[in-house]
PDB file of N, CA and C in Angstrom:
ATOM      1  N   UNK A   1      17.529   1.527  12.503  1.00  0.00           N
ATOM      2  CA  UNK A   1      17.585   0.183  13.003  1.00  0.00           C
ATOM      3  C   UNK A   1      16.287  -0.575  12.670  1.00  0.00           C
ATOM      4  N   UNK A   2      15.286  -0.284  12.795  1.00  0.00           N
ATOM      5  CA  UNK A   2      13.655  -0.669  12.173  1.00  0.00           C
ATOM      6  C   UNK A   2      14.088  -0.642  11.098  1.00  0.00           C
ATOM      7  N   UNK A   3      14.355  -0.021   9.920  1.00  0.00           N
ATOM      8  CA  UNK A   3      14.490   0.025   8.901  1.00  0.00           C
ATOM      9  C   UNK A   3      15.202  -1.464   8.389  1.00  0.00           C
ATOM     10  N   UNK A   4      16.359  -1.677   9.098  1.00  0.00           N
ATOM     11  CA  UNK A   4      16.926  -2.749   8.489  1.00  0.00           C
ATOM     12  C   UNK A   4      16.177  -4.015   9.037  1.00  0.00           C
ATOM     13  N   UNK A   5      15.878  -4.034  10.362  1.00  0.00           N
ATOM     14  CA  UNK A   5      14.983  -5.500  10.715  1.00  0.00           C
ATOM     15  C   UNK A   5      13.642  -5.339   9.675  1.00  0.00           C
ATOM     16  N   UNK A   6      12.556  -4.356   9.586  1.00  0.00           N
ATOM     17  CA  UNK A   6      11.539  -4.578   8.310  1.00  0.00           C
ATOM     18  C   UNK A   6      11.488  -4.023   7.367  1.00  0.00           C
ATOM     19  N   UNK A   7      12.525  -3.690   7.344  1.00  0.00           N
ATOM     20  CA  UNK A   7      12.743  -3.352   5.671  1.00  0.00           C
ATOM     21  C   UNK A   7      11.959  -2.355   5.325  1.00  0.00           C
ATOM     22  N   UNK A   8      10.658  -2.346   4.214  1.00  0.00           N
ATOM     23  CA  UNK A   8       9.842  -1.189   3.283  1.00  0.00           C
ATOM     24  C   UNK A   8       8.768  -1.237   4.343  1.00  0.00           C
ATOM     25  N   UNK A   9       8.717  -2.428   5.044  1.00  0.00           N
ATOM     26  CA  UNK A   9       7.335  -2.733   6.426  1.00  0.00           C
ATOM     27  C   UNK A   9       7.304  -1.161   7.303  1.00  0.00           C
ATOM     28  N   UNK A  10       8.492  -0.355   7.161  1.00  0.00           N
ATOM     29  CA  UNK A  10       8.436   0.330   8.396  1.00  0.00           C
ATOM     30  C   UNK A  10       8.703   1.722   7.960  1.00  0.00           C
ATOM     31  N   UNK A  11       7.780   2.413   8.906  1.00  0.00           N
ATOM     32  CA  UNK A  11       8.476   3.754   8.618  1.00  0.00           C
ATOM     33  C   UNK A  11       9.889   4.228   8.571  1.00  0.00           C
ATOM     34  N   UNK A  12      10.148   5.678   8.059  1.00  0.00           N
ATOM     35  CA  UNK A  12      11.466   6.397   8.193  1.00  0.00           C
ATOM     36  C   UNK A  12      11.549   6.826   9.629  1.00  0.00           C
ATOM     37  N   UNK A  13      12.655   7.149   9.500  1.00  0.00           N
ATOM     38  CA  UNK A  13      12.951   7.634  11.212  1.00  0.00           C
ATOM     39  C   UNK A  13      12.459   9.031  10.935  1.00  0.00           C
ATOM     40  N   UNK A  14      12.653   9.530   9.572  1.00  0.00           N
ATOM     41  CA  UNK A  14      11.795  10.909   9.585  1.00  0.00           C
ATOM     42  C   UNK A  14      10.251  11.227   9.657  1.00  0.00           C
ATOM     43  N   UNK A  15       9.683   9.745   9.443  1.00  0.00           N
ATOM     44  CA  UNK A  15       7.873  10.131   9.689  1.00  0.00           C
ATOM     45  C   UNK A  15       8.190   9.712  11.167  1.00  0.00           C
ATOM     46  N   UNK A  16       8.690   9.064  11.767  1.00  0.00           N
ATOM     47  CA  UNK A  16       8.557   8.811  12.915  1.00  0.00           C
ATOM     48  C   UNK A  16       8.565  10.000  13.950  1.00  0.00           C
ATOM     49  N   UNK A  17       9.474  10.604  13.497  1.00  0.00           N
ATOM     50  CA  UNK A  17      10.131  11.950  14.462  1.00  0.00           C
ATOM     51  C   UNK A  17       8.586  13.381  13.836  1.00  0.00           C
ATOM     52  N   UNK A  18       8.527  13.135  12.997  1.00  0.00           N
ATOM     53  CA  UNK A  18       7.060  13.953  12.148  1.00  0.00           C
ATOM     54  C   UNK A  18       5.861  13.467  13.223  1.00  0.00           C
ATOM     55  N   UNK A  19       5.786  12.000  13.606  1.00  0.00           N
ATOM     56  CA  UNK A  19       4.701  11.919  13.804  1.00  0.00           C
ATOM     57  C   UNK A  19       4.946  11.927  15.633  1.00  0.00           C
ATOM     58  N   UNK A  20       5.971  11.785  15.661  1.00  0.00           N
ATOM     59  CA  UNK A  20       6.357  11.998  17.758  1.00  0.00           C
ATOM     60  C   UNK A  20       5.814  13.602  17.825  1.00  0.00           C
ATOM     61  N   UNK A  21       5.934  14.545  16.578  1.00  0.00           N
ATOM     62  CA  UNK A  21       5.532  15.801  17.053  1.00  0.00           C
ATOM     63  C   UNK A  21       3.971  15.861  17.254  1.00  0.00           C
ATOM     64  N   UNK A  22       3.614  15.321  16.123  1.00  0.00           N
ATOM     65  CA  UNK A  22       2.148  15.291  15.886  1.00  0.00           C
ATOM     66  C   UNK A  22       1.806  15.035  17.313  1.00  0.00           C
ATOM     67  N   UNK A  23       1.921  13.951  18.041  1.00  0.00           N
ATOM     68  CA  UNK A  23       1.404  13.294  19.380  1.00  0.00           C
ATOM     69  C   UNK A  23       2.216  14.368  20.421  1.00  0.00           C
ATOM     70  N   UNK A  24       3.097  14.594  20.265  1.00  0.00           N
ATOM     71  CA  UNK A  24       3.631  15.942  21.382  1.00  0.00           C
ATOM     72  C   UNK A  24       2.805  16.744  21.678  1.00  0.00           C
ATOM     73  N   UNK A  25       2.525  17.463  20.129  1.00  0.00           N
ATOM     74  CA  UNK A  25       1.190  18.748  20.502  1.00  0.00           C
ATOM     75  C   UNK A  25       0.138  18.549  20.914  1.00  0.00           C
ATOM     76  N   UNK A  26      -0.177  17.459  20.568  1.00  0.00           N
ATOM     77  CA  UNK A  26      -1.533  16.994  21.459  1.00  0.00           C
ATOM     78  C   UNK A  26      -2.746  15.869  20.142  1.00  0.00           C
ATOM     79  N   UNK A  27      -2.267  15.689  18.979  1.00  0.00           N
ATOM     80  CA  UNK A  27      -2.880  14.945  18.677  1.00  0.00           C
ATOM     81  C   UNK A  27      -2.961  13.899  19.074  1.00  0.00           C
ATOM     82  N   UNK A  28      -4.227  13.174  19.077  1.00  0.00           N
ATOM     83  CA  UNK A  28      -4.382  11.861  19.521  1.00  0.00           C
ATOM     84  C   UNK A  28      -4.745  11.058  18.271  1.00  0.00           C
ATOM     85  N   UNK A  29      -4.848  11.144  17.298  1.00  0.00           N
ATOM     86  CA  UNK A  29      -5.764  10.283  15.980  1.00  0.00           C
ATOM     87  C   UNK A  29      -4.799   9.945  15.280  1.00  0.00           C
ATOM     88  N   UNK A  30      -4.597   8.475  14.499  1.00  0.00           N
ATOM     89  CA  UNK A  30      -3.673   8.573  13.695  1.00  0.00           C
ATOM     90  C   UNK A  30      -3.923   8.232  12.242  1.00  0.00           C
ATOM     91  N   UNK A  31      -5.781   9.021  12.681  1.00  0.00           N
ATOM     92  CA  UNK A  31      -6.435   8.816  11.081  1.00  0.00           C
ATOM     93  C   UNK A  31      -5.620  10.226  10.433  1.00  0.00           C
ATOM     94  N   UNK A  32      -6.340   9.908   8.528  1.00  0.00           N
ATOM     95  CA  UNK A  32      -6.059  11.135   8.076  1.00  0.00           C
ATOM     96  C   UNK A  32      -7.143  12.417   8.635  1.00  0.00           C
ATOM     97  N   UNK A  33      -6.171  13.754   8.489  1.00  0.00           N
ATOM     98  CA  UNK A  33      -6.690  14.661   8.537  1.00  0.00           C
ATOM     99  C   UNK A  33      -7.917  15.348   7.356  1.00  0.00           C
ATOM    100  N   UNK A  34      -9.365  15.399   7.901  1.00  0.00           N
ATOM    101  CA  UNK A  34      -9.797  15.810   6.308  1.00  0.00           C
ATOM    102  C   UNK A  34      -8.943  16.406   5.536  1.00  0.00           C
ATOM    103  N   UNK A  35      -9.547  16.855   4.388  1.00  0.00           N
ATOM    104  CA  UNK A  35      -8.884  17.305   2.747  1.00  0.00           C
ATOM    105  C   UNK A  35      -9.886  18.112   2.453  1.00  0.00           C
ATOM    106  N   UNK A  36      -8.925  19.182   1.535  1.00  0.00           N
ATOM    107  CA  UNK A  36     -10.311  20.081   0.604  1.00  0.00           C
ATOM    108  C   UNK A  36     -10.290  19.242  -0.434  1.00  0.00           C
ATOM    109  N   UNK A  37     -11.197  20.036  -1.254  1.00  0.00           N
ATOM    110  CA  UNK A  37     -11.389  19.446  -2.603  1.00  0.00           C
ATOM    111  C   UNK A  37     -11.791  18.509  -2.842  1.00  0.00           C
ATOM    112  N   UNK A  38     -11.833  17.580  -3.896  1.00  0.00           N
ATOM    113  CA  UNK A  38     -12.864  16.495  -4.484  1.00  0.00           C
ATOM    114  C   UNK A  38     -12.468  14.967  -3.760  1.00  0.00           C
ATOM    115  N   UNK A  39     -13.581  14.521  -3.225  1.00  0.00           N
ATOM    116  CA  UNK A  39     -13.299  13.294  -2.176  1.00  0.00           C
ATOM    117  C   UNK A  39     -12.617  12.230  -3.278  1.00  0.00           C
ATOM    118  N   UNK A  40     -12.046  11.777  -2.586  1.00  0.00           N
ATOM    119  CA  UNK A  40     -11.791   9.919  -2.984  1.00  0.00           C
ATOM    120  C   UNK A  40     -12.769   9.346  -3.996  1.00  0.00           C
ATOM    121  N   UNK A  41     -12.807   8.730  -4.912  1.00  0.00           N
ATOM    122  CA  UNK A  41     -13.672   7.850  -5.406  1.00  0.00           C
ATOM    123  C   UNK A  41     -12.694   6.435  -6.056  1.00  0.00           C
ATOM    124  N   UNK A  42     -12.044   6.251  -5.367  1.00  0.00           N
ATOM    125  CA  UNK A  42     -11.248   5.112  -5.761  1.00  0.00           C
ATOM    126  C   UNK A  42     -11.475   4.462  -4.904  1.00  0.00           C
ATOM    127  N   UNK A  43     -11.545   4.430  -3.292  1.00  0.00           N
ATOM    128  CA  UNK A  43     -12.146   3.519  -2.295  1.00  0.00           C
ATOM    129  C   UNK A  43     -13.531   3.629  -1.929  1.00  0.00           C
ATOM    130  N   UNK A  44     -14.083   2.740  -2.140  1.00  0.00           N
ATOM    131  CA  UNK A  44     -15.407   2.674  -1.962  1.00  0.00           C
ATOM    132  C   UNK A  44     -15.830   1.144  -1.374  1.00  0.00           C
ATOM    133  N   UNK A  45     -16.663   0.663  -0.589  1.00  0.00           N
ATOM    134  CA  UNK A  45     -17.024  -0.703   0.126  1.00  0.00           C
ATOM    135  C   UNK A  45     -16.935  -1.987  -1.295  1.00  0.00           C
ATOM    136  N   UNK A  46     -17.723  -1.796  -2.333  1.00  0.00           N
ATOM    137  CA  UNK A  46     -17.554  -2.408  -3.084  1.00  0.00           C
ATOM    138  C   UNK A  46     -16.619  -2.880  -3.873  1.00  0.00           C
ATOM    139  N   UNK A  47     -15.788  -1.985  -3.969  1.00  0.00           N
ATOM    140  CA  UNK A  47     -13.933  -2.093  -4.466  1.00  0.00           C
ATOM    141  C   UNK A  47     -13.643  -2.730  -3.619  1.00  0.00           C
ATOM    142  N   UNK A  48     -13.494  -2.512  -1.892  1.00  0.00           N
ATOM    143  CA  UNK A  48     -12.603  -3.112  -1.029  1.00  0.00           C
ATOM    144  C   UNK A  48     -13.188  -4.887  -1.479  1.00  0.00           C
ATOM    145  N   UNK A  49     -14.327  -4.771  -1.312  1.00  0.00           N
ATOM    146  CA  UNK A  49     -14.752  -6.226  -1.012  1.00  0.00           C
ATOM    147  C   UNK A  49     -14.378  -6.971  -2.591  1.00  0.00           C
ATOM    148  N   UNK A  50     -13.919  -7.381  -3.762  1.00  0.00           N
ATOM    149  CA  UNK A  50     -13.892  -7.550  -4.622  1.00  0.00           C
ATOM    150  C   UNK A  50     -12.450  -7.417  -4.871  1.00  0.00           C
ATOM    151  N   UNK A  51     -11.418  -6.353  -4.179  1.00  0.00           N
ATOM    152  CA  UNK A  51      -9.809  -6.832  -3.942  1.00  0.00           C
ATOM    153  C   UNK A  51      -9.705  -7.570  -2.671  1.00  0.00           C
ATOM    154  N   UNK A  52     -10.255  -8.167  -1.936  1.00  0.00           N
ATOM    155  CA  UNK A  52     -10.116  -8.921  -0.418  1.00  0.00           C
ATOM    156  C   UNK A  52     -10.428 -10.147  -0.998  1.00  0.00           C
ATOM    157  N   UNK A  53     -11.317 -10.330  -2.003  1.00  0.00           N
ATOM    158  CA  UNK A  53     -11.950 -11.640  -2.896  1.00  0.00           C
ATOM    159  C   UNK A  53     -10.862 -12.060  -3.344  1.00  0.00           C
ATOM    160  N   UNK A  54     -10.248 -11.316  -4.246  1.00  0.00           N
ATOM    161  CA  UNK A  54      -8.993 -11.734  -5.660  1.00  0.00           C
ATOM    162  C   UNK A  54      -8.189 -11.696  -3.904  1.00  0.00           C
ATOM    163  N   UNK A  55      -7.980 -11.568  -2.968  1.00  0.00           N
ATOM    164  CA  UNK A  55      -6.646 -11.433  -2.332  1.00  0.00           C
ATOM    165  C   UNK A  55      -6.981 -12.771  -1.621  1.00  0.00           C
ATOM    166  N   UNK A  56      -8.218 -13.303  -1.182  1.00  0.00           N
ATOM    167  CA  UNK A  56      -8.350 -14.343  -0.439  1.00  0.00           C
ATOM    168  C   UNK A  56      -8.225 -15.631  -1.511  1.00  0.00           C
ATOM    169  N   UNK A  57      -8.540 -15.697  -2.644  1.00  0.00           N
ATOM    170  CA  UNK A  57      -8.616 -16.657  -3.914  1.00  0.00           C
ATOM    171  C   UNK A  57      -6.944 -16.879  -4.310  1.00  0.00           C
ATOM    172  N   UNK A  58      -6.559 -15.834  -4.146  1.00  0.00           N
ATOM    173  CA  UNK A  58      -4.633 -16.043  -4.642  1.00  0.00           C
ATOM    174  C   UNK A  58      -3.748 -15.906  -3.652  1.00  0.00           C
ATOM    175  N   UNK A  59      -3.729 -15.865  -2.573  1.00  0.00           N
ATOM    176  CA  UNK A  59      -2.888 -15.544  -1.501  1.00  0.00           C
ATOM    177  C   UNK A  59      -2.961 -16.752  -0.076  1.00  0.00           C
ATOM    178  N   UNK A  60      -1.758 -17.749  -0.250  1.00  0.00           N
ATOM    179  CA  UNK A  60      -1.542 -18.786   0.379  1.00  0.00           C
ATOM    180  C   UNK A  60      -2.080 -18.134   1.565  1.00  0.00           C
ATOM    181  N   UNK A  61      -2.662 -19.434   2.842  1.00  0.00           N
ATOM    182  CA  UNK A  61      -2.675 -18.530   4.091  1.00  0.00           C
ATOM    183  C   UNK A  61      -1.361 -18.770   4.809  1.00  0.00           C
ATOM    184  N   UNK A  62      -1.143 -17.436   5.866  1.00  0.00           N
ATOM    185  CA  UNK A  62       0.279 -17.276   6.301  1.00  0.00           C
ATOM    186  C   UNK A  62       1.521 -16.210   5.487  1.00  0.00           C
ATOM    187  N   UNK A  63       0.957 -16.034   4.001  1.00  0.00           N
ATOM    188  CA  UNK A  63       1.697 -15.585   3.078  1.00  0.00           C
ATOM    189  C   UNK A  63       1.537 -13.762   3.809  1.00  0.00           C
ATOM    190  N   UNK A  64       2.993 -13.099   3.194  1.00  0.00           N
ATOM    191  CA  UNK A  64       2.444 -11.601   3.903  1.00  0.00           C
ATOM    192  C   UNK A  64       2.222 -10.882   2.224  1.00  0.00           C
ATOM    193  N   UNK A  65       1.335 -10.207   1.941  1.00  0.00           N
ATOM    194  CA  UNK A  65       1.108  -9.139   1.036  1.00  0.00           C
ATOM    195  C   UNK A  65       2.042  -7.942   0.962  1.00  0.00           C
ATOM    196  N   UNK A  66       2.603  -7.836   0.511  1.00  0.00           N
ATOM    197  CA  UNK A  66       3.500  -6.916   0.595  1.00  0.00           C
ATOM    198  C   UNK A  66       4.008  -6.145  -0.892  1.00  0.00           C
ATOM    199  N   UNK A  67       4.662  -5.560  -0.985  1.00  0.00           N
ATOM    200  CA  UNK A  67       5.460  -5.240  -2.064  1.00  0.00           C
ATOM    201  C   UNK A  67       6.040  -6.118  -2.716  1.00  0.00           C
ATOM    202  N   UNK A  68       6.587  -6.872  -2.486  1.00  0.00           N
ATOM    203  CA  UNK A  68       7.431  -8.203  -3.509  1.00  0.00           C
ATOM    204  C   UNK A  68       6.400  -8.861  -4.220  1.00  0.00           C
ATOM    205  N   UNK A  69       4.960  -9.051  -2.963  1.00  0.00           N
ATOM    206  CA  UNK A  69       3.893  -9.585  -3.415  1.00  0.00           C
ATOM    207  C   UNK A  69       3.051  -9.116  -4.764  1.00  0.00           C
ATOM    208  N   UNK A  70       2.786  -7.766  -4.396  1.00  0.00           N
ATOM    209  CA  UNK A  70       2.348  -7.453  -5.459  1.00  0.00           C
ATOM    210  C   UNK A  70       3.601  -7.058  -7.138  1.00  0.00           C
ATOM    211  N   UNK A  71       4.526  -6.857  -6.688  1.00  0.00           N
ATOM    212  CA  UNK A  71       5.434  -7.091  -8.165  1.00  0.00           C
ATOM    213  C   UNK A  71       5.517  -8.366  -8.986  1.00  0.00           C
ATOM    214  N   UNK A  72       5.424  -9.670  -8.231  1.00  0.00           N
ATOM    215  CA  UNK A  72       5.324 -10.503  -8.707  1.00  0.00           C
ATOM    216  C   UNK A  72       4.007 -10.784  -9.666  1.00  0.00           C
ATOM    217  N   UNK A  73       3.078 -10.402  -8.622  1.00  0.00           N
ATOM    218  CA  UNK A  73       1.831 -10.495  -9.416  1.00  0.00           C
ATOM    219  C   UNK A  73       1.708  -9.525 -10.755  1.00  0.00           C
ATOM    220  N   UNK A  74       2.413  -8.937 -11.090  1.00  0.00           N
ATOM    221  CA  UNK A  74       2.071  -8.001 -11.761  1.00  0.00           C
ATOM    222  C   UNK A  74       3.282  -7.909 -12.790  1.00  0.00           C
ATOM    223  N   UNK A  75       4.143  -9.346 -12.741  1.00  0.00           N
ATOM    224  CA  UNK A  75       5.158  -9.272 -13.715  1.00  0.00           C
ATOM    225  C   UNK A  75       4.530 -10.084 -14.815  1.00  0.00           C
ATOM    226  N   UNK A  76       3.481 -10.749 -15.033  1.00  0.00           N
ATOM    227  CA  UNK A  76       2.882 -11.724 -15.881  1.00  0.00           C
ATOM    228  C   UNK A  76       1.796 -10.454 -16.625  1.00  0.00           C
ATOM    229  N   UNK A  77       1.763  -9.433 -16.045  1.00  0.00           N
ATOM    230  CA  UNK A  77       0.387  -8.470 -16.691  1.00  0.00           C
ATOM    231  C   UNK A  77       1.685  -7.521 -17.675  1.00  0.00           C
ATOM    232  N   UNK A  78       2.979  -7.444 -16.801  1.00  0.00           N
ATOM    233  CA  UNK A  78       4.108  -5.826 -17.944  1.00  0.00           C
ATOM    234  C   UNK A  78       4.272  -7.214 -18.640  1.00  0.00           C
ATOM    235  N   UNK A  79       4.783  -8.365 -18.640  1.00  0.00           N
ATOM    236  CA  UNK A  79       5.011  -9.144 -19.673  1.00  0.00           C
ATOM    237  C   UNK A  79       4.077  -9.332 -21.029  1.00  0.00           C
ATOM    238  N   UNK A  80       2.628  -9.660 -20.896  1.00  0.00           N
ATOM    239  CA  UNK A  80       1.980  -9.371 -21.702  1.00  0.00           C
ATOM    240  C   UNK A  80       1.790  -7.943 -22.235  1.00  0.00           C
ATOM    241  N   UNK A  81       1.804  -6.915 -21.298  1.00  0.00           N
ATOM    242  CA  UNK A  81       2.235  -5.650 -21.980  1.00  0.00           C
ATOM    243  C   UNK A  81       2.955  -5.466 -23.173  1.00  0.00           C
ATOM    244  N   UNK A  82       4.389  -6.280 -22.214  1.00  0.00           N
ATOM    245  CA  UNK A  82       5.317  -5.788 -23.135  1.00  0.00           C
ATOM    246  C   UNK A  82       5.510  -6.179 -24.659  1.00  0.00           C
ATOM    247  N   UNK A  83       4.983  -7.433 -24.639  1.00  0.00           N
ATOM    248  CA  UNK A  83       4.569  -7.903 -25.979  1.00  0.00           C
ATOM    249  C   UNK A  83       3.980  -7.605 -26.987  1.00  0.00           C
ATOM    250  N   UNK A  84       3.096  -6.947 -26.677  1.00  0.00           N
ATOM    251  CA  UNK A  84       1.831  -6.439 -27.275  1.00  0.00           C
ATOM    252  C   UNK A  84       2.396  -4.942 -27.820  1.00  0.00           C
ATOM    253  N   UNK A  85       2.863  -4.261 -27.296  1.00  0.00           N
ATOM    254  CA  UNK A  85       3.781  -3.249 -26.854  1.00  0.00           C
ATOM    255  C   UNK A  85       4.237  -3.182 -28.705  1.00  0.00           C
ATOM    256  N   UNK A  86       4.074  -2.278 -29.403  1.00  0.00           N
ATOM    257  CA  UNK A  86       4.940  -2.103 -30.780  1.00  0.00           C
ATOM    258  C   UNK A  86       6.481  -1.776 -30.606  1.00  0.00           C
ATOM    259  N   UNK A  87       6.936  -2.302 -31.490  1.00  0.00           N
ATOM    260  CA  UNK A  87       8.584  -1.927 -30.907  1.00  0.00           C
ATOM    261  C   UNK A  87       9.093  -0.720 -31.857  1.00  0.00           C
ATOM    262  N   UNK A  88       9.936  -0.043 -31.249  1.00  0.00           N
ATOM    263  CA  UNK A  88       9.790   1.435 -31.506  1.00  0.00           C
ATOM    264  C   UNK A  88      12.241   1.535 -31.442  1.00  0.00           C
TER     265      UNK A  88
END
């Protein structure tokens, strides 16, 4: 029923029921859990601040960011792709 009022906005009823356990057993956090292995280097303060820039410069206010949002934006970048693109 969430699903159909927000659409991609919302979880599955299966993370939902995943995450009712999580809080059953006793977690309280609904950060991530650390990770082994090699940290993140794709988010970093300076990245965030520099996509919040391009997001505040192109993004009406009131507008929601979303998935549609970003396909659109990003149909003018596969278009030039595709051009460029050798045909095969």
């Amino acid at each position: 029923m969430l699903q159909q009022a927000y659409r991609e906005d919302c979880m599955s009823r299966t993370q939902c029921h995943e995450w009712y356990q999580h809080f059953k057993s006793g977690r309280t956090s609904i950060e991530d859990n650390p990770k082994s292995g090699r940290p993140s280097t794709s988010v970093d303060n300076d990245r965030v601040e520099k996509v919040l820039a391009v997001i505040h410069q192109n993004v009406v206010r009131g507008e929601t960011v979303n998935k549609e949002f970003y396909l659109n934006a990003l149909k003018p970048l596969r278009a030039a792709v595709l051009r460029k693109m050798p045909e095969t």
